[in-house]
C-alpha atoms as a PDB file:
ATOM      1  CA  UNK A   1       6.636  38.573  44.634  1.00  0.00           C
ATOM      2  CA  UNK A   2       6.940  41.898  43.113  1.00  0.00           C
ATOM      3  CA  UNK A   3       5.045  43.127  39.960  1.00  0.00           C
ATOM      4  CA  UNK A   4       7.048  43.394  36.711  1.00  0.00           C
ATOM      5  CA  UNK A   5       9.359  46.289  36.935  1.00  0.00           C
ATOM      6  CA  UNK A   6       8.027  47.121  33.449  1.00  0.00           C
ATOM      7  CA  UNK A   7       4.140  47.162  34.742  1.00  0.00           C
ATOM      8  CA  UNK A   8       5.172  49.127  37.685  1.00  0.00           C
ATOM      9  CA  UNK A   9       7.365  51.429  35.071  1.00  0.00           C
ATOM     10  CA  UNK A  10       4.172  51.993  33.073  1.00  0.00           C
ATOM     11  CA  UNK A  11       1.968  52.525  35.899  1.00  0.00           C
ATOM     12  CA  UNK A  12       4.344  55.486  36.865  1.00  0.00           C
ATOM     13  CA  UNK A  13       4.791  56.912  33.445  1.00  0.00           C
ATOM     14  CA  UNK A  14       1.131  57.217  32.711  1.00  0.00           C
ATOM     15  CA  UNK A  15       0.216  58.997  36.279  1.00  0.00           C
ATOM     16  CA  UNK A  16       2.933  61.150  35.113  1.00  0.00           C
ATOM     17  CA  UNK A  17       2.005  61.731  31.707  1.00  0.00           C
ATOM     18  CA  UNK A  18      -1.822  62.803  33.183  1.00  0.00           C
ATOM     19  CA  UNK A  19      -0.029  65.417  35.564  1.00  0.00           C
ATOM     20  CA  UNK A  20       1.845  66.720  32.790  1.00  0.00           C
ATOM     21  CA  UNK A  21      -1.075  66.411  30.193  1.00  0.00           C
ATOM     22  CA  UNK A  22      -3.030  68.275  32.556  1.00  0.00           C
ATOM     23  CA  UNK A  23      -0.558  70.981  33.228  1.00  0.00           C
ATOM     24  CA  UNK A  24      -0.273  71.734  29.458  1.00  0.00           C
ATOM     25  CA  UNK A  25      -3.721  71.861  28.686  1.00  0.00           C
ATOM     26  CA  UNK A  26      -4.278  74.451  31.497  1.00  0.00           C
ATOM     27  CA  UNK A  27      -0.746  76.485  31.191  1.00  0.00           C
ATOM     28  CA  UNK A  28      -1.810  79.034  28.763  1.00  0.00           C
ATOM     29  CA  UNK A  29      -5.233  80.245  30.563  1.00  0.00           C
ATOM     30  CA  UNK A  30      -3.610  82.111  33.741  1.00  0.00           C
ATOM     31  CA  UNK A  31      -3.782  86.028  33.934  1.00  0.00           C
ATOM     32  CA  UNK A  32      -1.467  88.356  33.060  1.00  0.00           C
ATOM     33  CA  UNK A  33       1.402  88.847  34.996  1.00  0.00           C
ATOM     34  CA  UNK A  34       2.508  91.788  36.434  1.00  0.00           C
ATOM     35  CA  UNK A  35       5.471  91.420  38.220  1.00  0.00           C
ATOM     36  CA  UNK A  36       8.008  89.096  37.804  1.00  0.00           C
ATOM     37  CA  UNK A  37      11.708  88.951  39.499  1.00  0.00           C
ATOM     38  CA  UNK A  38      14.677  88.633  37.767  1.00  0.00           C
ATOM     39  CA  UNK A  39      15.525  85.298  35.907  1.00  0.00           C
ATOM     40  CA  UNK A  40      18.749  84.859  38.187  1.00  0.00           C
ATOM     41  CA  UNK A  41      16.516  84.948  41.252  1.00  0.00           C
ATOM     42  CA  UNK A  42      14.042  83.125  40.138  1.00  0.00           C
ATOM     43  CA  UNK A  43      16.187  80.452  38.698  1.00  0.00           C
ATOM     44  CA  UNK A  44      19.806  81.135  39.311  1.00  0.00           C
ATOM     45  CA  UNK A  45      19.882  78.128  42.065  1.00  0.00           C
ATOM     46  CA  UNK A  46      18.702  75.287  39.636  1.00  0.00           C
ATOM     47  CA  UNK A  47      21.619  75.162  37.316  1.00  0.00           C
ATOM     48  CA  UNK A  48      24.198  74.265  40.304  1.00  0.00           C
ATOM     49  CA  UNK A  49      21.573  71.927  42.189  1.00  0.00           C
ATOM     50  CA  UNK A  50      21.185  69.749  39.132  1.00  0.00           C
ATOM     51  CA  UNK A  51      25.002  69.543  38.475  1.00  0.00           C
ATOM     52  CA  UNK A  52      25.452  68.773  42.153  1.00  0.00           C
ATOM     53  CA  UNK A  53      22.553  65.727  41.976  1.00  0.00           C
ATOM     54  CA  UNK A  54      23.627  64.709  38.587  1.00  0.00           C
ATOM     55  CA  UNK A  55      27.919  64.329  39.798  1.00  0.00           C
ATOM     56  CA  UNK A  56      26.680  62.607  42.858  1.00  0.00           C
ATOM     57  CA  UNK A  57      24.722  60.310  41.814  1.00  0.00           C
ATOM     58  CA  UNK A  58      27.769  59.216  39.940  1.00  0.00           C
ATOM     59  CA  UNK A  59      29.345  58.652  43.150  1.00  0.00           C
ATOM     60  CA  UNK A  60      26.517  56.896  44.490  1.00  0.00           C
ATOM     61  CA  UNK A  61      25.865  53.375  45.120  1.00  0.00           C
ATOM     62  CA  UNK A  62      22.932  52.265  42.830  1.00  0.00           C
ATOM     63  CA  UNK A  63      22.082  49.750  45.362  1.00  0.00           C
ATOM     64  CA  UNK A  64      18.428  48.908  46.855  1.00  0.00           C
ATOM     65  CA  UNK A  65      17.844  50.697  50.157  1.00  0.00           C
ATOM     66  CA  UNK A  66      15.053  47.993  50.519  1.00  0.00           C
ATOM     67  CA  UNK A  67      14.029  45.053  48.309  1.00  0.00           C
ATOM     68  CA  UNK A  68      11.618  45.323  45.665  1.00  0.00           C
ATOM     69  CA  UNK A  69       7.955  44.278  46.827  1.00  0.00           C
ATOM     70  CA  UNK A  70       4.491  44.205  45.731  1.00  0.00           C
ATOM     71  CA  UNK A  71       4.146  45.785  49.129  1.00  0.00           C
ATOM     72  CA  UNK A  72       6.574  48.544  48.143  1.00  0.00           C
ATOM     73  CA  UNK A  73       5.218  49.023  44.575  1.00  0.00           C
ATOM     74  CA  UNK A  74       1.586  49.175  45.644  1.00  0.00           C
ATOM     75  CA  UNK A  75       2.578  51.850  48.218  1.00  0.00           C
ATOM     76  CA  UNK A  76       4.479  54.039  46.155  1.00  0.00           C
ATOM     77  CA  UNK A  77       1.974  53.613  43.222  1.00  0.00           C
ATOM     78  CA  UNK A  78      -1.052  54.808  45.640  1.00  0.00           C
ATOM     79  CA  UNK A  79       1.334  57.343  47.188  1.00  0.00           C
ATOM     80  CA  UNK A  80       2.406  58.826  43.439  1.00  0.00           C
ATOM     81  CA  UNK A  81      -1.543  58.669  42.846  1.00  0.00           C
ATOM     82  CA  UNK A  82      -1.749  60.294  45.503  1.00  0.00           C
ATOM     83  CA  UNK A  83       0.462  63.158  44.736  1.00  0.00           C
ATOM     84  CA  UNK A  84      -0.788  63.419  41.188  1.00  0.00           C
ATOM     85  CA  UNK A  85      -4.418  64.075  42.368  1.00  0.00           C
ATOM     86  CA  UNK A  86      -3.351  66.265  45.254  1.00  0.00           C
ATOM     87  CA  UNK A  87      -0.889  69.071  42.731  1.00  0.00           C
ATOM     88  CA  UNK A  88      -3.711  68.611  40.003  1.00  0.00           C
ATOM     89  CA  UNK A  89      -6.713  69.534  42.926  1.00  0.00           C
ATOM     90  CA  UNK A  90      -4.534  72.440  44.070  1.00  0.00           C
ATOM     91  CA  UNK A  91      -3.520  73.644  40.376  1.00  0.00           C
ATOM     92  CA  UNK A  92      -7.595  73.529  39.551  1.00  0.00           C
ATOM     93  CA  UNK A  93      -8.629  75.166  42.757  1.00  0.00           C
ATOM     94  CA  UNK A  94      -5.478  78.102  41.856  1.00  0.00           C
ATOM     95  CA  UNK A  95      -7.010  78.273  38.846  1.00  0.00           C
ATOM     96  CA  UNK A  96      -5.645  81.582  36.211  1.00  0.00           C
ATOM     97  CA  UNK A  97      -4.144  82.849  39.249  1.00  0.00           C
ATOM     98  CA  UNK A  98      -1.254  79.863  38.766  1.00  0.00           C
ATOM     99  CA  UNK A  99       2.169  80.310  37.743  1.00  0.00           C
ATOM    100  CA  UNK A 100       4.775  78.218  36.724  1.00  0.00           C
ATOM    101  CA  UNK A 101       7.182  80.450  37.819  1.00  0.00           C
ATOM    102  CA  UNK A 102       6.903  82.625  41.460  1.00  0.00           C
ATOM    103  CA  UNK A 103       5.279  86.037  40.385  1.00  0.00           C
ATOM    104  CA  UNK A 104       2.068  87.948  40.667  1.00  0.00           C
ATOM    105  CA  UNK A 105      -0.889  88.271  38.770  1.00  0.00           C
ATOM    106  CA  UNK A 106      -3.469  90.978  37.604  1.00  0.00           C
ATOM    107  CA  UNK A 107      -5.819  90.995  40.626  1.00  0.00           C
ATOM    108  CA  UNK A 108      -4.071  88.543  42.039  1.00  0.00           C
ATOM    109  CA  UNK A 109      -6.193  86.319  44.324  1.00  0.00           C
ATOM    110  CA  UNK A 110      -5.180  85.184  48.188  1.00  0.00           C
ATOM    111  CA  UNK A 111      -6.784  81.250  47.760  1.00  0.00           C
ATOM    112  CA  UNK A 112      -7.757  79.539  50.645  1.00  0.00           C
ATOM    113  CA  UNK A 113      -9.741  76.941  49.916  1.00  0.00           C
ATOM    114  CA  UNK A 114      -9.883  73.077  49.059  1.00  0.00           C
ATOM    115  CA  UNK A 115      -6.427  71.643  49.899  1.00  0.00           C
ATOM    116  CA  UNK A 116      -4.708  75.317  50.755  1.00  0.00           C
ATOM    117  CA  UNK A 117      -6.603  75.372  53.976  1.00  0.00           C
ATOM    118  CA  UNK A 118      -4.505  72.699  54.759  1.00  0.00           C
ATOM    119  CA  UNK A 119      -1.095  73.242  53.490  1.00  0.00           C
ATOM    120  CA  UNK A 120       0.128  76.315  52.174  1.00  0.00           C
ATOM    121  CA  UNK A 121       1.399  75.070  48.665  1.00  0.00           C
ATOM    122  CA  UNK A 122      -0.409  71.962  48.024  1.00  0.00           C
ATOM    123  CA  UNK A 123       1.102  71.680  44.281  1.00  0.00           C
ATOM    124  CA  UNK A 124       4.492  71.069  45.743  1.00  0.00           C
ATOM    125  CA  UNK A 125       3.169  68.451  48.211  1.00  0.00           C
ATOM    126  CA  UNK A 126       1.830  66.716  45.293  1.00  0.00           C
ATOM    127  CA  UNK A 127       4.815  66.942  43.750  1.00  0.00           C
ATOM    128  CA  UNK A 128       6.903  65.480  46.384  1.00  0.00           C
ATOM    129  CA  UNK A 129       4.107  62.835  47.337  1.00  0.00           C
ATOM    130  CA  UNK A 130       4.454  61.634  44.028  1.00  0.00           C
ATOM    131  CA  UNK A 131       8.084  61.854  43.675  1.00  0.00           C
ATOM    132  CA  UNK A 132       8.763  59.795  46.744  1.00  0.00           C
ATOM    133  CA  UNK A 133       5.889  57.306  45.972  1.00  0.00           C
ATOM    134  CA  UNK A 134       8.384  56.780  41.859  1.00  0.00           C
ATOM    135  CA  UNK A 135      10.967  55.951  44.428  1.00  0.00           C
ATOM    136  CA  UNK A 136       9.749  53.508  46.290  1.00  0.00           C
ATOM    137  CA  UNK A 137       7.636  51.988  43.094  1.00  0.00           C
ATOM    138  CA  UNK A 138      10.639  52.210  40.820  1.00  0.00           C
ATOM    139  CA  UNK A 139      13.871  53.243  42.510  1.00  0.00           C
ATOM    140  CA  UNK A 140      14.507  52.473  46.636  1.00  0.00           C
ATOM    141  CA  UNK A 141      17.962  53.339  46.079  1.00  0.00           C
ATOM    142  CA  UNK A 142      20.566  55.659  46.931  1.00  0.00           C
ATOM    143  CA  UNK A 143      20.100  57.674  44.115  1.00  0.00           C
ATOM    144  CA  UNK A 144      16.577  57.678  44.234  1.00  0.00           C
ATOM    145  CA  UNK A 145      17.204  58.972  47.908  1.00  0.00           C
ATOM    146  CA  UNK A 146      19.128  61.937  46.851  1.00  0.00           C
ATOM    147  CA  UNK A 147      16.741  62.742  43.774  1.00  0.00           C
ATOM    148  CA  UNK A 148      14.040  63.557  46.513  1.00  0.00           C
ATOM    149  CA  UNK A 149      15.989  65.244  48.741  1.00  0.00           C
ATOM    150  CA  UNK A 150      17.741  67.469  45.925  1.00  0.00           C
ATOM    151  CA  UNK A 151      13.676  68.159  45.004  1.00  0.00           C
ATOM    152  CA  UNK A 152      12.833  68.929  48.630  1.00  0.00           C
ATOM    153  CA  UNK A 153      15.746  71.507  48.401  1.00  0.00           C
ATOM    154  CA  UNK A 154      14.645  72.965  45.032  1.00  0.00           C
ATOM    155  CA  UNK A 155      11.095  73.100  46.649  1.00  0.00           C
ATOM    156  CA  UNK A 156      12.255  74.469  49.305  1.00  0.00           C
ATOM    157  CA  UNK A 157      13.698  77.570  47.953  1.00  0.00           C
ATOM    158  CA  UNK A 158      10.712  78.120  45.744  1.00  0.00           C
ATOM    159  CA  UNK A 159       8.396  78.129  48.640  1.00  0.00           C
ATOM    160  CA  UNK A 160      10.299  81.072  50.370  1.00  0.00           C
ATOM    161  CA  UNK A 161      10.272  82.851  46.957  1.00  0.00           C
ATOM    162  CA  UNK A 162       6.422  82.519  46.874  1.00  0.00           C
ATOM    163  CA  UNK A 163       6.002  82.993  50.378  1.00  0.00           C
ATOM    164  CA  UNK A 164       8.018  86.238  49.887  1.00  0.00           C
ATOM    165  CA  UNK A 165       5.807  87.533  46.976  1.00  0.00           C
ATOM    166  CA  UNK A 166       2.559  86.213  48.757  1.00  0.00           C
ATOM    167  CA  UNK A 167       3.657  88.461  52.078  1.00  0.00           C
ATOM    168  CA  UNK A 168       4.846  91.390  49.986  1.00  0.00           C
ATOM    169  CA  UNK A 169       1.394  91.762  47.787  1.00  0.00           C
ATOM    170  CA  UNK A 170      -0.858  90.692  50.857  1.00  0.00           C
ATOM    171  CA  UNK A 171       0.570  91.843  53.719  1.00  0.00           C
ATOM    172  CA  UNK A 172      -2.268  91.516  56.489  1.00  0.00           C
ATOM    173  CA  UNK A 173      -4.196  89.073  54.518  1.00  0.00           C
ATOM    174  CA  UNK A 174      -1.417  86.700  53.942  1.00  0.00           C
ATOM    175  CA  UNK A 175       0.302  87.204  57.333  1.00  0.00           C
ATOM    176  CA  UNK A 176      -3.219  85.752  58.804  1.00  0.00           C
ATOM    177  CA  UNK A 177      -2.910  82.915  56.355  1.00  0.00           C
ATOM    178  CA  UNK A 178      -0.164  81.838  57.583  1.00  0.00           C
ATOM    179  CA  UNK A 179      -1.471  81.838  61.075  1.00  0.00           C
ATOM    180  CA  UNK A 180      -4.674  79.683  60.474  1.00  0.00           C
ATOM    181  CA  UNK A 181      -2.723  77.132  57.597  1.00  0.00           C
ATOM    182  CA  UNK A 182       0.664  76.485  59.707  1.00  0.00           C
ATOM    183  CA  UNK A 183       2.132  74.151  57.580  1.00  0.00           C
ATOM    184  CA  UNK A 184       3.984  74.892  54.144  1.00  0.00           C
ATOM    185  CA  UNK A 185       4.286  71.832  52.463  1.00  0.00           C
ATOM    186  CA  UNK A 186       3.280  68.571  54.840  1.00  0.00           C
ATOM    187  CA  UNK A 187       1.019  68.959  57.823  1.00  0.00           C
ATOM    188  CA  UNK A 188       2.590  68.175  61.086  1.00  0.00           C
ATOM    189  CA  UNK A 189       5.819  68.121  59.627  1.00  0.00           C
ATOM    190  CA  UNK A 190       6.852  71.048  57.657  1.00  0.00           C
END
């Protein structure tokens, strides 16, 4: 029998309300930036991705792609745990070099360490760790299907737009990254 959708609800909420607690507390202690692209390219594709998810999902059956399990929610709550800890490690480890937003940095650092000498961008593998674990916790539907594939997408793009940067300020050191940390977002698989 599954747990209480509520209890499951509030087990979500409050892993996400520590990632974004923690994100807020450490936004305003990064370096300065010194370059930036334009707000089109850094944005322009988010406007049209969310009107796309948010007319679809319209269209969209709301139905379960699975039943509703304690099985399922315990799984998804360890795997949105999971993704919490993970973007939170990555963000501390990034430290004032972080960004919300793909740029670069007064002496902008090259970090290799703790979870980037696995994957490349670790934040975003949080996110989507934790993203797909609210889906199966919360909503193992349709919907929820195309939610994390619309946030893979968005992901996606921001990953070439950092990987761009990254390649463009360190071109030898980066380009060696790459080599020894193969994977951008999920190891063995992306």
């Amino acid at each position: 029998m599954p747990m209480p959708p509520q209890t499951a609800a509030w087990i979500i909420q409050l892993l996400w309300l520590v990632f974004c607690a923690y994100w807020l507390i450490n936004a305003f202690h990064n370096k300065k930036t010194v370059y930036r692209p334009a707000w089109l390219v850094q944005r322009g594709y988010l406007l049209p991705l969310i009107i796309f998810g948010v007319i679809v999902t319209h269209w969209l059956p709301s139905r379960r792609v699975c039943p509703l399990s304690l099985t399922g929610q315990t799984v998804g709550i360890v795997l949105c745990a999971a993704g919490v800890v993970l973007a939170i490690w990555a963000r501390k480890i990034l430290g004032k070099n972080w960004s919300g937003n793909p740029e670069i940095k007064a002496d902008h650092e090259l970090i290799r360490s703790g979870p980037y000498g696995v994957v490349r961008h670790p934040i975003y593998t949080g996110l989507l760790l934790g993203i797909f674990g609210s889906i199966i916790t919360l909503w193992p539907t349709w919907r929820g299907i195309l939610w994390l594939v619309l946030s893979l997408a968005f992901i996606a793009v921001r990953v070439r737009q950092e990987e761009a940067l990254m390649t463009h300020q360190f071109p030898d050191g980066y380009a060696a990254y790459r080599k020894s940390v193969r994977w951008a977002l999920l190891p063995y698989i992306i």
